[in-house]
N, C-alpha and C. Protein backbone atom coordinates (compact mmCIF):
# COMPACT_ATOMS: atom_id res chain seq x y z
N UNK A 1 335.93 95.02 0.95
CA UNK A 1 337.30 95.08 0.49
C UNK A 1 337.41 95.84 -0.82
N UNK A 2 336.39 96.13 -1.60
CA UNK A 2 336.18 96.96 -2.84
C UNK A 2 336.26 95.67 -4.10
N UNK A 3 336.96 96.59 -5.04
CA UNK A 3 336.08 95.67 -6.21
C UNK A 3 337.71 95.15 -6.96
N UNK A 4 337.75 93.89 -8.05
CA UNK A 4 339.01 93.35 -8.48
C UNK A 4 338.94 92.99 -10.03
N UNK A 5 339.19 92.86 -10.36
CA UNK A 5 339.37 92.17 -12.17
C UNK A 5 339.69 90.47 -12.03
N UNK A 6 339.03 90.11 -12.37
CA UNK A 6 339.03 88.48 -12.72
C UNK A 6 339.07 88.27 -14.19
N UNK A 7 339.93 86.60 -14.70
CA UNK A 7 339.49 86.46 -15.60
C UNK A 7 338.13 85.75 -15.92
N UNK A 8 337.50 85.55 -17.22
CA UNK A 8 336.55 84.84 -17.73
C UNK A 8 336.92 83.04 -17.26
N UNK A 9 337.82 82.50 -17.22
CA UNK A 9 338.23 81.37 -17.04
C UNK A 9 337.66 80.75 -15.43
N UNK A 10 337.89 81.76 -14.49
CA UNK A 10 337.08 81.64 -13.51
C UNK A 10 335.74 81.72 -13.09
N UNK A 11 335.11 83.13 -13.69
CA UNK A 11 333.89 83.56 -13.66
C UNK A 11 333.02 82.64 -14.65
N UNK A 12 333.69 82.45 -15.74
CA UNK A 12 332.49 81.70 -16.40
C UNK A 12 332.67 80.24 -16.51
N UNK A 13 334.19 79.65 -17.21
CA UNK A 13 334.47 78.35 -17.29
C UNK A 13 335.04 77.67 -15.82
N UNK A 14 334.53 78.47 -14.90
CA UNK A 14 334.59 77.53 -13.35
C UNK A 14 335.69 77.01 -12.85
N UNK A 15 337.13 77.53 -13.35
CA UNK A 15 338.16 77.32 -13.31
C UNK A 15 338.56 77.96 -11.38
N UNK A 16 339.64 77.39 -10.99
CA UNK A 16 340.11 78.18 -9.40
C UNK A 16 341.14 79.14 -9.82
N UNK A 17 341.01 79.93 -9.02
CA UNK A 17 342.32 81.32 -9.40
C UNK A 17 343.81 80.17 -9.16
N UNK A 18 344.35 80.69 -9.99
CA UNK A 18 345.99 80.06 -10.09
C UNK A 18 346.67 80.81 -10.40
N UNK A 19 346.78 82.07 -10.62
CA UNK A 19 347.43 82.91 -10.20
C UNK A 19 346.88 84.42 -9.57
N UNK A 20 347.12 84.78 -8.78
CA UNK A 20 346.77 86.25 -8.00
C UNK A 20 347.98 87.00 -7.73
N UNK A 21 347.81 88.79 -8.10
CA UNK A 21 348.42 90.14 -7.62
C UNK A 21 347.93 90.89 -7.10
N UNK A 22 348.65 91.62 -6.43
CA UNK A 22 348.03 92.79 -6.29
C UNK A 22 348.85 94.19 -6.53
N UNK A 23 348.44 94.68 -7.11
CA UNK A 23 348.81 96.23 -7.75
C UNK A 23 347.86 97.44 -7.05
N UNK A 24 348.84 98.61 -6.67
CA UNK A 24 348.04 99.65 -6.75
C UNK A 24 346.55 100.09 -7.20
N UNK A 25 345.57 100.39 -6.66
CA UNK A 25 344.10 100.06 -7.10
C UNK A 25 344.18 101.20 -7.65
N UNK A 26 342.92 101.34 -8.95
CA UNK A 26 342.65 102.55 -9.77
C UNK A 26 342.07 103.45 -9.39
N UNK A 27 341.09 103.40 -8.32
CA UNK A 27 340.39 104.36 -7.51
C UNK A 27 340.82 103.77 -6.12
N UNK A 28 339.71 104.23 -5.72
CA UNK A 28 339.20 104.10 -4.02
C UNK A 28 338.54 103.13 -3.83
N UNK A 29 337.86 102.43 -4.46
CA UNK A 29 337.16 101.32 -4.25
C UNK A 29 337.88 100.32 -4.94
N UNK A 30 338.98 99.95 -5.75
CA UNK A 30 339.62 99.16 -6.02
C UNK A 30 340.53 98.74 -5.43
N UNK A 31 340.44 97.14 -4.75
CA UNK A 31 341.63 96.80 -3.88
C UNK A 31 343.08 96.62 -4.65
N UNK A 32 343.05 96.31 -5.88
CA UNK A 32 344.50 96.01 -7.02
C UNK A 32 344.68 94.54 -7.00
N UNK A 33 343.85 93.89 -6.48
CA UNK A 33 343.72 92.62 -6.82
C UNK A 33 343.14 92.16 -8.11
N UNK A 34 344.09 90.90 -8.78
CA UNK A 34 343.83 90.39 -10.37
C UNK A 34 344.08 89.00 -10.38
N UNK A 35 342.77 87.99 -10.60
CA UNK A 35 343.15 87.06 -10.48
C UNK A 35 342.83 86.35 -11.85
N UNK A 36 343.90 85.04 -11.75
CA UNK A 36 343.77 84.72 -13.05
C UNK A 36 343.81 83.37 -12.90
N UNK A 37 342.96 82.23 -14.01
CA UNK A 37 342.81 80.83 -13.58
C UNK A 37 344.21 80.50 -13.81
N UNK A 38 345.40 81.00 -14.69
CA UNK A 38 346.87 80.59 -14.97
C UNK A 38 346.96 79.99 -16.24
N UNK A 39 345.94 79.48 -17.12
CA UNK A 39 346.13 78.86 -18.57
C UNK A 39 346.44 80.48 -19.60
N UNK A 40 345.73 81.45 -19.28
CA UNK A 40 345.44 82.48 -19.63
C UNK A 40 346.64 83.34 -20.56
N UNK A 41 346.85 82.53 -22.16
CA UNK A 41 347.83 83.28 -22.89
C UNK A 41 348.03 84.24 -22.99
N UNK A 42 348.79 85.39 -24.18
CA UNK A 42 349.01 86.55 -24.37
C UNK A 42 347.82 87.07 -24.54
N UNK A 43 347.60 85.92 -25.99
CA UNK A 43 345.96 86.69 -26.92
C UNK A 43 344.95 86.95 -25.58
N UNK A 44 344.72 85.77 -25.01
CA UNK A 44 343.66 85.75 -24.29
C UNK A 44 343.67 87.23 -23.07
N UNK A 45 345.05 87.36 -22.67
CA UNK A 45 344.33 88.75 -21.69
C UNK A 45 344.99 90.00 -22.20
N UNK A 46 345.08 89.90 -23.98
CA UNK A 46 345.40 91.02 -24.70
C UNK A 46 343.49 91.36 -25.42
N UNK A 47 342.89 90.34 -25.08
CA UNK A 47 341.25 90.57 -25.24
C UNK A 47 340.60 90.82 -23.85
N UNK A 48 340.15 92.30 -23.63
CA UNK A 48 339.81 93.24 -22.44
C UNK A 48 338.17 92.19 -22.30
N UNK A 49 337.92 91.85 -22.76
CA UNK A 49 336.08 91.02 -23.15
C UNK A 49 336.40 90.02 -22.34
N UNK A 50 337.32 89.29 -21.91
CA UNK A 50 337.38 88.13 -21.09
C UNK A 50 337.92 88.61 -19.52
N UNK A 51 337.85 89.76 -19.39
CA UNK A 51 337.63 90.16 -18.04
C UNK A 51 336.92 91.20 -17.45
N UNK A 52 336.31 91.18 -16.44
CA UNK A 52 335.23 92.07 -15.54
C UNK A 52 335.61 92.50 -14.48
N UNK A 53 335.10 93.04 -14.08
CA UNK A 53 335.55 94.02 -12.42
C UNK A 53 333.98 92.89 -11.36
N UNK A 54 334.84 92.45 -10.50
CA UNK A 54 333.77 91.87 -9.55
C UNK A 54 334.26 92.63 -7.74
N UNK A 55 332.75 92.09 -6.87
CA UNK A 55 333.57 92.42 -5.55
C UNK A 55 334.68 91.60 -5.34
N UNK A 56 335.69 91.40 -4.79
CA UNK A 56 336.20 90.77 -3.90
C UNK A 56 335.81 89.02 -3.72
N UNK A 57 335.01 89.66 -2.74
CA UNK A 57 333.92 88.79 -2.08
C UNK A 57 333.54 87.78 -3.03
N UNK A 58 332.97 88.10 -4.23
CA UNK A 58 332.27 87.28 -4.86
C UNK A 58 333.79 86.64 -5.81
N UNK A 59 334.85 86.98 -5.71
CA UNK A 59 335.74 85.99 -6.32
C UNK A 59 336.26 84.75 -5.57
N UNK A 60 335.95 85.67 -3.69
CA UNK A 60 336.11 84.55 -2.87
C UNK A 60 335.31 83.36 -2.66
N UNK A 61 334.03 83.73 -2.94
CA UNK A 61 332.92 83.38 -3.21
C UNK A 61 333.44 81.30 -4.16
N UNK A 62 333.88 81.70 -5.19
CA UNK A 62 334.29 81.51 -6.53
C UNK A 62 335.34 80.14 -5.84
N UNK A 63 336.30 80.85 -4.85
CA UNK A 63 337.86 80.31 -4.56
C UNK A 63 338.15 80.57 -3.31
N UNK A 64 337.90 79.61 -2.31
CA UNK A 64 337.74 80.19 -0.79
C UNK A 64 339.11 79.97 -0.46
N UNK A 65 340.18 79.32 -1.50
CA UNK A 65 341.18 79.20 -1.05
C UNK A 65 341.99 80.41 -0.78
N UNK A 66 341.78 81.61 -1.36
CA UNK A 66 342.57 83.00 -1.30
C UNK A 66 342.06 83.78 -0.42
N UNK A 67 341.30 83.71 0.23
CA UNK A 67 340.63 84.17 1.53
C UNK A 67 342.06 84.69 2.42
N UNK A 68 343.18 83.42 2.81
CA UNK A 68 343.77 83.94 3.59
C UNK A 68 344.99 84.56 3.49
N UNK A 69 345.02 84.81 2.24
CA UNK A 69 345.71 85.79 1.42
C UNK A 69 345.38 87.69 0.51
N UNK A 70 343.88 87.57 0.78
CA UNK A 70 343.21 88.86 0.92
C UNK A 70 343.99 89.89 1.45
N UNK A 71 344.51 90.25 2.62
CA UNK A 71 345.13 91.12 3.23
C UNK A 71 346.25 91.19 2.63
N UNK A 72 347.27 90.53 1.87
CA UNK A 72 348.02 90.73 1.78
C UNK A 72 348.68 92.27 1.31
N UNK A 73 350.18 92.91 1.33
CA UNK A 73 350.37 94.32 0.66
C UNK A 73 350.21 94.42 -0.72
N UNK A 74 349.88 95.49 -0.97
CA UNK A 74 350.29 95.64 -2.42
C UNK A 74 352.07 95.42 -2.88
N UNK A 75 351.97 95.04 -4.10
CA UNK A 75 353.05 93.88 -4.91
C UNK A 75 353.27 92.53 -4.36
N UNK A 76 352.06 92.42 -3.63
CA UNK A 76 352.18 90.42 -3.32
C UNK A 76 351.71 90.19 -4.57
N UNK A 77 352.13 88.54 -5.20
CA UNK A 77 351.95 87.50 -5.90
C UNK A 77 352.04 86.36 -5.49
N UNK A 78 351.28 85.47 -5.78
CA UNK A 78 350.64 84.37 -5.64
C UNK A 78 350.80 83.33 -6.38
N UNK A 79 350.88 82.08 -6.71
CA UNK A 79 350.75 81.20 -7.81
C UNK A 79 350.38 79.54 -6.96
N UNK A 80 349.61 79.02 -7.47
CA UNK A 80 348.85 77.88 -6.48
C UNK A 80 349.53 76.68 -7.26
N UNK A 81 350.26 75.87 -6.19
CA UNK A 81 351.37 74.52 -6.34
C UNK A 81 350.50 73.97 -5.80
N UNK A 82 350.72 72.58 -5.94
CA UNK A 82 350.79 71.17 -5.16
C UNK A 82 350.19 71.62 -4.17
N UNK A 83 350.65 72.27 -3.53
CA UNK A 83 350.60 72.53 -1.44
C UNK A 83 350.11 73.75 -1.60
N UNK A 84 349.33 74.43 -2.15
CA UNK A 84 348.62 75.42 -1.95
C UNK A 84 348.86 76.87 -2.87
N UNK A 85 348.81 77.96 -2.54
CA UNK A 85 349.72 78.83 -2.87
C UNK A 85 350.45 79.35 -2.40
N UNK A 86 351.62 79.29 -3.58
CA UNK A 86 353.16 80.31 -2.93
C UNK A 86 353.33 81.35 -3.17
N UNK A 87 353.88 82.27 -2.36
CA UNK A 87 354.24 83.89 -2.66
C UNK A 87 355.23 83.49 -3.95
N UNK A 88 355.14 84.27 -4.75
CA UNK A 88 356.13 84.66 -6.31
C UNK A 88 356.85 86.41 -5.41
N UNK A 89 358.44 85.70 -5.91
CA UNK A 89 359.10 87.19 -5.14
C UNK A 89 358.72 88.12 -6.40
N UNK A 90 358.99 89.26 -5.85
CA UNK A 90 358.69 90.42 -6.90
C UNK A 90 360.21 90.62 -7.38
């Protein structure tokens, strides 16, 4: 599926994605997927150091809950309630 930007909140402090987009990818190997655990203030993702480029895979890896939301188009959003996650209209 190519490669995505995660935050540190997931990758390192083991947090589940609570919020996911997807945007236009920067290359060819970028799907435009960005996921974020959702605590994640201004400061925090105005500091580029608390996020990495991973596969896909290995965020699913992470959060098997977004698996069936992978395909989705570009400008889907995501945000995980009670009952799972809901599309956010654009």
């Amino acid at each position: 599926m190519g490669y995505c930007i995660a935050s540190d909140r997931i990758t390192v402090d083991g947090g589940k994605v609570g919020y996911m987009y997807r945007e236009e990818g920067d290359c060819c190997n970028d799907s435009g997927w960005r996921f974020f655990e959702g605590s994640e203030d201004q400061d925090y993702t105005d500091n580029t150091s608390h996020f990495e480029i991973y596969d896909v895979n290995t965020i699913a890896n992470y959060d098997m809950d977004i698996i069936p939301l992978l395909d989705s188009p570009i400008g889907s959003a995501f945000e995980r309630t009670a009952n799972g996650f809901e599309p956010i209209p654009e």
